[in-house]
C-alpha atoms as a PDB file:
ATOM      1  CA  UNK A   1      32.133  25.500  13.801  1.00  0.00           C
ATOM      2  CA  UNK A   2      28.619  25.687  12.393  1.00  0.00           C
ATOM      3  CA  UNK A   3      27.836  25.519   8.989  1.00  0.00           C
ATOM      4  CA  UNK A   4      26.069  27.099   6.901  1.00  0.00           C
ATOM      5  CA  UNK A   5      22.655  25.376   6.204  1.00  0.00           C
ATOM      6  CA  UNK A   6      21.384  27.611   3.260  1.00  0.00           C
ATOM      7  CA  UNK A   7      20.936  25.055   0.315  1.00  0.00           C
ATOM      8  CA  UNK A   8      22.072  21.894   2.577  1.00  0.00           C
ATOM      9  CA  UNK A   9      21.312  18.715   0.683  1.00  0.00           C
ATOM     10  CA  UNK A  10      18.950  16.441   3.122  1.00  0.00           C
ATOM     11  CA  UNK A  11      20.614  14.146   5.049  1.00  0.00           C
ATOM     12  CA  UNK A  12      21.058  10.865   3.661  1.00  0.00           C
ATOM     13  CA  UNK A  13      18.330   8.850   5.801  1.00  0.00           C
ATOM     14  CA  UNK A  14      15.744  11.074   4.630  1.00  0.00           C
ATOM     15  CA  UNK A  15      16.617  10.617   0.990  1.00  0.00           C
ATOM     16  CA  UNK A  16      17.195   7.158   1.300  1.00  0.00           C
ATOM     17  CA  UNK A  17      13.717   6.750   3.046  1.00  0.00           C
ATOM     18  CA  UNK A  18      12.103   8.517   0.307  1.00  0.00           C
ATOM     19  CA  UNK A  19      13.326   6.064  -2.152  1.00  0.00           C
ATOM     20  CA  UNK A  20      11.850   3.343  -0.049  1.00  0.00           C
ATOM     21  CA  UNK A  21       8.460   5.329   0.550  1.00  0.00           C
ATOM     22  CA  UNK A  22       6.676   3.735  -2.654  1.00  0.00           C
ATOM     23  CA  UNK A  23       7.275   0.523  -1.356  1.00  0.00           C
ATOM     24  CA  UNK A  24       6.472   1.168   2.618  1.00  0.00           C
ATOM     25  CA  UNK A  25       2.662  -0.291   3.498  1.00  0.00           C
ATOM     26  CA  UNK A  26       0.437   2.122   4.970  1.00  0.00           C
ATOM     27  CA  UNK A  27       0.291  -0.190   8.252  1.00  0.00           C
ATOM     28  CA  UNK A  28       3.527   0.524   8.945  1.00  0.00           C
ATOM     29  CA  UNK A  29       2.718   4.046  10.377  1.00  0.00           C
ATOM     30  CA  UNK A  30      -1.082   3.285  11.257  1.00  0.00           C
ATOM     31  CA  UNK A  31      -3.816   0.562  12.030  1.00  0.00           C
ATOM     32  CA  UNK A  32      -6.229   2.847  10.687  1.00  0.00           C
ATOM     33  CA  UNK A  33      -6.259   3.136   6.741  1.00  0.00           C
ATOM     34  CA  UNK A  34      -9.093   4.363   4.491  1.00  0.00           C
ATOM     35  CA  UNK A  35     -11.943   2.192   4.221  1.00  0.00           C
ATOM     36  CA  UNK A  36     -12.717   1.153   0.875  1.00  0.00           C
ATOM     37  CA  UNK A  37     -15.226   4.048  -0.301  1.00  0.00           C
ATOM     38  CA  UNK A  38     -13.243   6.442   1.000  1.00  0.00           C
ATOM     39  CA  UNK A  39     -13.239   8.841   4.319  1.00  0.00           C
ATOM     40  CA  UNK A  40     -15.227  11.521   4.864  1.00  0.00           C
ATOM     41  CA  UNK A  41     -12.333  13.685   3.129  1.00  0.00           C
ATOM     42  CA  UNK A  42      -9.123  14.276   1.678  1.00  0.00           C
ATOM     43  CA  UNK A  43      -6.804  16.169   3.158  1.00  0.00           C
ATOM     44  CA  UNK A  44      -2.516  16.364   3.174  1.00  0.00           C
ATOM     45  CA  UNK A  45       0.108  17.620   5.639  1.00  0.00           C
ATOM     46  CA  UNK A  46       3.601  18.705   4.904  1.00  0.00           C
ATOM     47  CA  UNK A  47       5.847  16.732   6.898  1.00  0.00           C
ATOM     48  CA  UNK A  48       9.029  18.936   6.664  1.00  0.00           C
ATOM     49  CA  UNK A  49      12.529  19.011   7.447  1.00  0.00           C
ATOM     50  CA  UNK A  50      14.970  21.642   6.888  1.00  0.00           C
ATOM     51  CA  UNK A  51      18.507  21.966   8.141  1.00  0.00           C
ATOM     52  CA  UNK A  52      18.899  22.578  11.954  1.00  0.00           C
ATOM     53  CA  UNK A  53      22.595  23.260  13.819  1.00  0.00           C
ATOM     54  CA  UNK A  54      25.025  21.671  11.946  1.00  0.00           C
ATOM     55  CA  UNK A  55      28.699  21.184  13.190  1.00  0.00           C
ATOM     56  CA  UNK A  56      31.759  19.538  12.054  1.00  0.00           C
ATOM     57  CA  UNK A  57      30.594  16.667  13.881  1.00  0.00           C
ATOM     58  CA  UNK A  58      27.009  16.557  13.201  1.00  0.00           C
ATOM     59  CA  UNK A  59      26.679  17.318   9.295  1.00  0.00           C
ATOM     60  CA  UNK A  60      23.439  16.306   8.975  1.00  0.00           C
ATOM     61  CA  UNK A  61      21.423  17.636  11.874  1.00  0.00           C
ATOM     62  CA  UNK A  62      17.903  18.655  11.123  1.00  0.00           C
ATOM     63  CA  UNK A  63      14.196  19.812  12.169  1.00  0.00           C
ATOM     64  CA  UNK A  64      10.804  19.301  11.407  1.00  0.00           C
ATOM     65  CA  UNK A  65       8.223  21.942  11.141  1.00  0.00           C
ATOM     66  CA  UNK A  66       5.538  21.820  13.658  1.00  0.00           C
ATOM     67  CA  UNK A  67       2.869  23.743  14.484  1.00  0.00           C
ATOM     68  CA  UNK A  68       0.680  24.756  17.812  1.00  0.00           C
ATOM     69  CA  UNK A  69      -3.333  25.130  16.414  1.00  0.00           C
ATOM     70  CA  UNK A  70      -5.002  28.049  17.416  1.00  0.00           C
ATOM     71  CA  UNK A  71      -6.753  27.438  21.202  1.00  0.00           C
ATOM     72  CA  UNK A  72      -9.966  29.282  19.778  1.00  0.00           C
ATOM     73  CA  UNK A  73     -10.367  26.371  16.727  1.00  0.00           C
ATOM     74  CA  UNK A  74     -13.496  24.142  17.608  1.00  0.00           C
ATOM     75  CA  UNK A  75     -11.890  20.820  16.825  1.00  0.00           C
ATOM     76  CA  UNK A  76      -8.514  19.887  18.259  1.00  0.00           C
ATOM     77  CA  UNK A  77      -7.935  23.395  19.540  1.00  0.00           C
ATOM     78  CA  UNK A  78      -4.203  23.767  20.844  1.00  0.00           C
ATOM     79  CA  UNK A  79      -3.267  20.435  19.938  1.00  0.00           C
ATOM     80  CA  UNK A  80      -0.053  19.815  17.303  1.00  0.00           C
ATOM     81  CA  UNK A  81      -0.237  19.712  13.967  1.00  0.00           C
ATOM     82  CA  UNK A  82       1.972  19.378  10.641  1.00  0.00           C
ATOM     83  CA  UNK A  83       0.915  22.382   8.188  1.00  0.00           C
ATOM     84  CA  UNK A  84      -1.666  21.125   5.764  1.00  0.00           C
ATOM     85  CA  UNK A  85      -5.259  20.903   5.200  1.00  0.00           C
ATOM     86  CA  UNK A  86      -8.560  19.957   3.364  1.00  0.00           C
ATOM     87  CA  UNK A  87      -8.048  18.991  -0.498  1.00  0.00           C
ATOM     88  CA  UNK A  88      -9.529  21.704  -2.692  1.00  0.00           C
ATOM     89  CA  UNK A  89     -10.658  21.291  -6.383  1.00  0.00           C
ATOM     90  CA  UNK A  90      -7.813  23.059  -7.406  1.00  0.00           C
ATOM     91  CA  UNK A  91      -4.972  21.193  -5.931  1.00  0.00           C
ATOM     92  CA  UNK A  92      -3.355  18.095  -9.053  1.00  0.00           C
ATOM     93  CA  UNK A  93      -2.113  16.604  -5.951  1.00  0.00           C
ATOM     94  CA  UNK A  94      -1.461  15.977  -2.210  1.00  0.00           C
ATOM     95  CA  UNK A  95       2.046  17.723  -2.205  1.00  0.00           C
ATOM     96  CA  UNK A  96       0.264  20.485  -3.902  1.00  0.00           C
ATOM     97  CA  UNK A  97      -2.323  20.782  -0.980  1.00  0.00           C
ATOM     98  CA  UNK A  98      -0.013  20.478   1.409  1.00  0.00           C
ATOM     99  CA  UNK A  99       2.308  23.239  -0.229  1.00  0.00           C
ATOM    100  CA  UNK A 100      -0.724  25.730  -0.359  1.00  0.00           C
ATOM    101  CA  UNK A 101      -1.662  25.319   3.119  1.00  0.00           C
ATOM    102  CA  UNK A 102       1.669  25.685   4.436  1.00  0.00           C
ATOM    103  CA  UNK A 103       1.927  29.027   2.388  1.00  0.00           C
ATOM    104  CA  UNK A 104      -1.788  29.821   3.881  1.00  0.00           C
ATOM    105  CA  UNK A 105      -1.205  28.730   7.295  1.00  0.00           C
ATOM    106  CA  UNK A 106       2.157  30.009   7.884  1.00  0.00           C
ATOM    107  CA  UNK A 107       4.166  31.461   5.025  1.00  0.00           C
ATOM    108  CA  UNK A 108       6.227  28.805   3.462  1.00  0.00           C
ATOM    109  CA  UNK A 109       7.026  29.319  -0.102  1.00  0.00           C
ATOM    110  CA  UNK A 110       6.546  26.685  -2.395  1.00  0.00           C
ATOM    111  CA  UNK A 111       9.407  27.559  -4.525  1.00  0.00           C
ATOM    112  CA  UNK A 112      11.820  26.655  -1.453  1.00  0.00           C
ATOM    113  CA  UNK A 113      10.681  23.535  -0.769  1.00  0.00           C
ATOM    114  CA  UNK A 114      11.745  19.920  -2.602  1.00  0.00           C
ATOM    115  CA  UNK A 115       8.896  17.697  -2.243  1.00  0.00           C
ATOM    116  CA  UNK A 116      10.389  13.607  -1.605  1.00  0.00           C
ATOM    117  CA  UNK A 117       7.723  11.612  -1.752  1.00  0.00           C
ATOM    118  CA  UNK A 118       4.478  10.483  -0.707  1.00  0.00           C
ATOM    119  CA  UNK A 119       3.573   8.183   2.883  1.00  0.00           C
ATOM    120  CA  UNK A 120       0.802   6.249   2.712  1.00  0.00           C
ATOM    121  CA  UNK A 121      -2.604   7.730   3.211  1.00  0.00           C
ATOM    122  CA  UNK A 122      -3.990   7.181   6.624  1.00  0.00           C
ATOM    123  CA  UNK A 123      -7.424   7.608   8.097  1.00  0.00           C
ATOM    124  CA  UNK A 124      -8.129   9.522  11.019  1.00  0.00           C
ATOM    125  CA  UNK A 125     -11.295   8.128  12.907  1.00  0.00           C
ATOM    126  CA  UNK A 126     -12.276  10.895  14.841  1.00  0.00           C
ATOM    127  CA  UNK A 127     -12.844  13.380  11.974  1.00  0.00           C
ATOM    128  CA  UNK A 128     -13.325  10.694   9.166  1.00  0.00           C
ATOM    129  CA  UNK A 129     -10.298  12.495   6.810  1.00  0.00           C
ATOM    130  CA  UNK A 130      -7.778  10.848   4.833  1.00  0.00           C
ATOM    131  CA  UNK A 131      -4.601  11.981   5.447  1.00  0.00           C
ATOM    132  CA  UNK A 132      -1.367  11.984   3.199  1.00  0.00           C
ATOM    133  CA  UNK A 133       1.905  13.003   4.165  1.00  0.00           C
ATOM    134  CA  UNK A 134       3.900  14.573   2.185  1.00  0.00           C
ATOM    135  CA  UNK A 135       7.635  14.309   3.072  1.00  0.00           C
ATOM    136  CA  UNK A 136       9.711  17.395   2.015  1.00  0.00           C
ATOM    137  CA  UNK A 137      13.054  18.854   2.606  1.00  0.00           C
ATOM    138  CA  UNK A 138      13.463  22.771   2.868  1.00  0.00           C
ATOM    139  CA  UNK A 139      15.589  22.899   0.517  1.00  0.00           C
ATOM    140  CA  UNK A 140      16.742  27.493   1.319  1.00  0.00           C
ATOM    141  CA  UNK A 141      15.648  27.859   4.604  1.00  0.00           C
ATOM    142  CA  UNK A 142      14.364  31.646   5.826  1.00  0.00           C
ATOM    143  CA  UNK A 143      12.840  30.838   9.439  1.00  0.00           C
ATOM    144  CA  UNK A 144      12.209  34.374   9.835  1.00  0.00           C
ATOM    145  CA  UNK A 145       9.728  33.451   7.114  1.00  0.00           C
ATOM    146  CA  UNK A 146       7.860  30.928   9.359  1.00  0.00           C
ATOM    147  CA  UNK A 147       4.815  32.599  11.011  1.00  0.00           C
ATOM    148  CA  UNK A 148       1.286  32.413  12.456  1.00  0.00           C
ATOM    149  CA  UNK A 149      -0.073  33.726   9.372  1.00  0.00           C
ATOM    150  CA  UNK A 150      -3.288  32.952   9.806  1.00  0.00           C
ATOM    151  CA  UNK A 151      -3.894  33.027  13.518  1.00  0.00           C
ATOM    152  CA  UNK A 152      -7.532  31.543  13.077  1.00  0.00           C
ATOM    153  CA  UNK A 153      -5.743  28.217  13.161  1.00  0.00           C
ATOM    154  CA  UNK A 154      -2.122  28.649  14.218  1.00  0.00           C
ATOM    155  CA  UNK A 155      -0.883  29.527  17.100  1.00  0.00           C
ATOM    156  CA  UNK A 156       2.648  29.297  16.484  1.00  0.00           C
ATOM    157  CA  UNK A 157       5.427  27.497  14.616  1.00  0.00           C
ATOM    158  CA  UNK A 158       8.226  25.072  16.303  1.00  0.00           C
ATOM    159  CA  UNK A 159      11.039  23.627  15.074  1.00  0.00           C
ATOM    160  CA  UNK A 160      12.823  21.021  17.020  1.00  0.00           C
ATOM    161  CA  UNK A 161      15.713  19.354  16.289  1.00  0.00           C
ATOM    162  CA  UNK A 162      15.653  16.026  14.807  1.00  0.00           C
ATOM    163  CA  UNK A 163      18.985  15.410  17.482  1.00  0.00           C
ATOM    164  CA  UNK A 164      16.061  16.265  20.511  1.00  0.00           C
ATOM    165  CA  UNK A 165      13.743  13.847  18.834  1.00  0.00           C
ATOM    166  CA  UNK A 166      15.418  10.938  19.289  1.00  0.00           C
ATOM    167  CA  UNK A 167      17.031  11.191  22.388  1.00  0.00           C
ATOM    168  CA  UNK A 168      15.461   8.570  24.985  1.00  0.00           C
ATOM    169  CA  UNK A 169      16.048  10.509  27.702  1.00  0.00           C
ATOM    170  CA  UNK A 170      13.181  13.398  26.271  1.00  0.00           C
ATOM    171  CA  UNK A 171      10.838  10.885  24.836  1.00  0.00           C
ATOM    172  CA  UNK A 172       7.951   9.288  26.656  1.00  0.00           C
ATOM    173  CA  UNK A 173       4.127   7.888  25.913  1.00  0.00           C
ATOM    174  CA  UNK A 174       0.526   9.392  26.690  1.00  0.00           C
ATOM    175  CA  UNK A 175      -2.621   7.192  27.684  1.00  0.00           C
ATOM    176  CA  UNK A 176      -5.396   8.821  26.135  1.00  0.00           C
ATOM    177  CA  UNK A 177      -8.850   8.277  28.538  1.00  0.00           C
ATOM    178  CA  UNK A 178     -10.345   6.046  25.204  1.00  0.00           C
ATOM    179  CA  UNK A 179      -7.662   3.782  25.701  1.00  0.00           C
ATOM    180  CA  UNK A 180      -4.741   5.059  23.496  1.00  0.00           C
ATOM    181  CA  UNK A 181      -1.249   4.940  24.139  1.00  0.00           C
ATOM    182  CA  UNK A 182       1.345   6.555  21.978  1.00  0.00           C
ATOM    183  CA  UNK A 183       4.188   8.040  21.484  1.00  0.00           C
ATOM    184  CA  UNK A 184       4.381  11.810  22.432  1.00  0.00           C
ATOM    185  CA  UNK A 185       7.120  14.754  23.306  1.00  0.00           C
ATOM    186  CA  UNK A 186       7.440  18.410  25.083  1.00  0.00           C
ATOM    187  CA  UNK A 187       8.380  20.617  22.898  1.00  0.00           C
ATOM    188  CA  UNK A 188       8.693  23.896  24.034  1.00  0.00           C
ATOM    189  CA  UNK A 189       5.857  23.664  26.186  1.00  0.00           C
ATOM    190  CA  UNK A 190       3.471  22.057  23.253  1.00  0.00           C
ATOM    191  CA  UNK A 191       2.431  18.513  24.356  1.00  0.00           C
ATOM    192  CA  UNK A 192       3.360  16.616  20.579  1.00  0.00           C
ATOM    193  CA  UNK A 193       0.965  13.668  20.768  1.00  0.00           C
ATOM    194  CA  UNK A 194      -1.752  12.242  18.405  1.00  0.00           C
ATOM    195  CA  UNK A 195      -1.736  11.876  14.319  1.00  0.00           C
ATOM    196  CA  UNK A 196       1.458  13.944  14.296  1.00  0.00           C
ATOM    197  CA  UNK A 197       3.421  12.151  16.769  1.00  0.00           C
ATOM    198  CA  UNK A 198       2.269   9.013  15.337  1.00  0.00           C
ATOM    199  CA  UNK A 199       3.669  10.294  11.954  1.00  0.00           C
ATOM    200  CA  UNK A 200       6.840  11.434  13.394  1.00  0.00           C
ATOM    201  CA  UNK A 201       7.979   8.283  15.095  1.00  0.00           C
ATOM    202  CA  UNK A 202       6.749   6.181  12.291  1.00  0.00           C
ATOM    203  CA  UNK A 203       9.043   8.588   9.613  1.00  0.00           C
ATOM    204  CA  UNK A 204      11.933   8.712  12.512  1.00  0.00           C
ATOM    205  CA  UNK A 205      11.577   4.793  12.555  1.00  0.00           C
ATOM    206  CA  UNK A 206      12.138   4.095   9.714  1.00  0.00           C
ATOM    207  CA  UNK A 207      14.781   6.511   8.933  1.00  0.00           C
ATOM    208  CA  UNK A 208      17.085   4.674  10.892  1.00  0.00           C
ATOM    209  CA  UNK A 209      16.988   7.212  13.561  1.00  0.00           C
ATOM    210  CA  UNK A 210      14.932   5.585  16.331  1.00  0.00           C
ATOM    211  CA  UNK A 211      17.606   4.949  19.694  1.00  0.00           C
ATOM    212  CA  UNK A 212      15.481   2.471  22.324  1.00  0.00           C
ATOM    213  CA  UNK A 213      13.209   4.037  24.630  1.00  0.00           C
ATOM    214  CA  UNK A 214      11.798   0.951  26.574  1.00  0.00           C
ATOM    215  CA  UNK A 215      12.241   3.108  29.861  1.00  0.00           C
ATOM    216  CA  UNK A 216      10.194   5.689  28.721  1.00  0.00           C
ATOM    217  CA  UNK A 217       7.359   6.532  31.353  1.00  0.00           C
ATOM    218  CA  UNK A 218       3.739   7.070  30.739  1.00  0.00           C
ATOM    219  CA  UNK A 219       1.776  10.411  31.745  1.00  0.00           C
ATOM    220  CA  UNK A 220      -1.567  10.359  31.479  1.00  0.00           C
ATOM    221  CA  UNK A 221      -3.488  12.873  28.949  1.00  0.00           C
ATOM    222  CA  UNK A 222      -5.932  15.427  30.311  1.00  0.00           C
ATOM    223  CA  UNK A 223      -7.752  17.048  27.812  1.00  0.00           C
END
């Protein structure tokens, strides 16, 4: 019997992971932290879970909120992404920016949302931007809400489950041509790799979630 997931309390790793967060060093999710003047930018990406298909036997099953970027962007065009964006003057904080792009990018209201805590900021070499994310729990859940609202960057919006995440048998790695191997997943057709995948596993991780993947094969990444 399902049940109903409209005001579902997060599940306990999540809320016990956001306790820890403070404490967590940033390279624990990535080698690559700010350098000491800063990047070329600031920028924050909700990294949110809401309630997925829960049953008597799995009361805590979940999602995260994903997203496909437009194909016509010019950087990272069709790749995955968490919903977020560039810092503007007006945001007090990361959670802030990351709350206003999510409402920009794809309709998420702010006033449904509980934001957890802060990761540590990363840096992402390829674009020079420093990155927070901004763990969150969807706290009344509408998907019907969810939405390419602003098709100049999105594409669509995903959900997978949490379950699908971290089951070996669906996980495997990507070898980048530069070099770069990590962690990476088909969801619904999207190829999750990169910043966000990195993310994911890292939050997953050390959630207590992670089941061993040593078997996991490698495809290589044709961009």
């Amino acid at each position: 019997m399902s049940v109903d997931p409209a005001h579902a309390p997060p599940p306990r790793w999540l809320t016990d992971l956001a306790t820890r967060a403070p404490t967590i060093p940033g390279e624990r999710f990535s080698r690559f932290l700010p350098p000491p003047d800063g990047g070329r930018r600031h920028s924050a990406v909700l990294v949110l879970f809401a309630p997925g298909v829960r049953t008597a036997g799995d009361p805590e099953a979940s999602t995260v909120v994903v997203t496909e970027r437009a194909h016509t962007m010019r950087s990272h065009a069709g790749q995955p992404a968490f919903p977020g964006g560039g810092t503007e003057p007006g945001d007090r904080d990361a959670a802030a920016t990351a709350l206003r792009e999510a409402w920009e990018e794809v309709g998420l209201d702010p006033a449904t949302v509980d934001v957890l805590a802060l990761l540590p900021t990363l840096h992402i070499p390829v674009s020079g931007y420093d990155v927070t994310p901004v763990l969150a729990w969807w706290r009344e859940p509408t998907p019907e809400t969810l939405w390419a609202k602003d098709p100049r960057e999105v594409a669509r919006v995903l959900q997978p489950e949490v379950r699908d995440l971290v089951d070996p048998a669906r996980r495997f790695r990507v070898h980048h041509p530069s070099g770069f191997v990590g962690p990476a997943w088909d969801v619904d057709g999207l190829l999750l790799w990169g910043f966000t995948a990195g993310v994911l596993d890292r939050v997953l991780d050390l959630g207590g979630l992670t089941v061993p993947w040593p078997d996991a094969p490698t495809r290589e990444l044709r961009l």
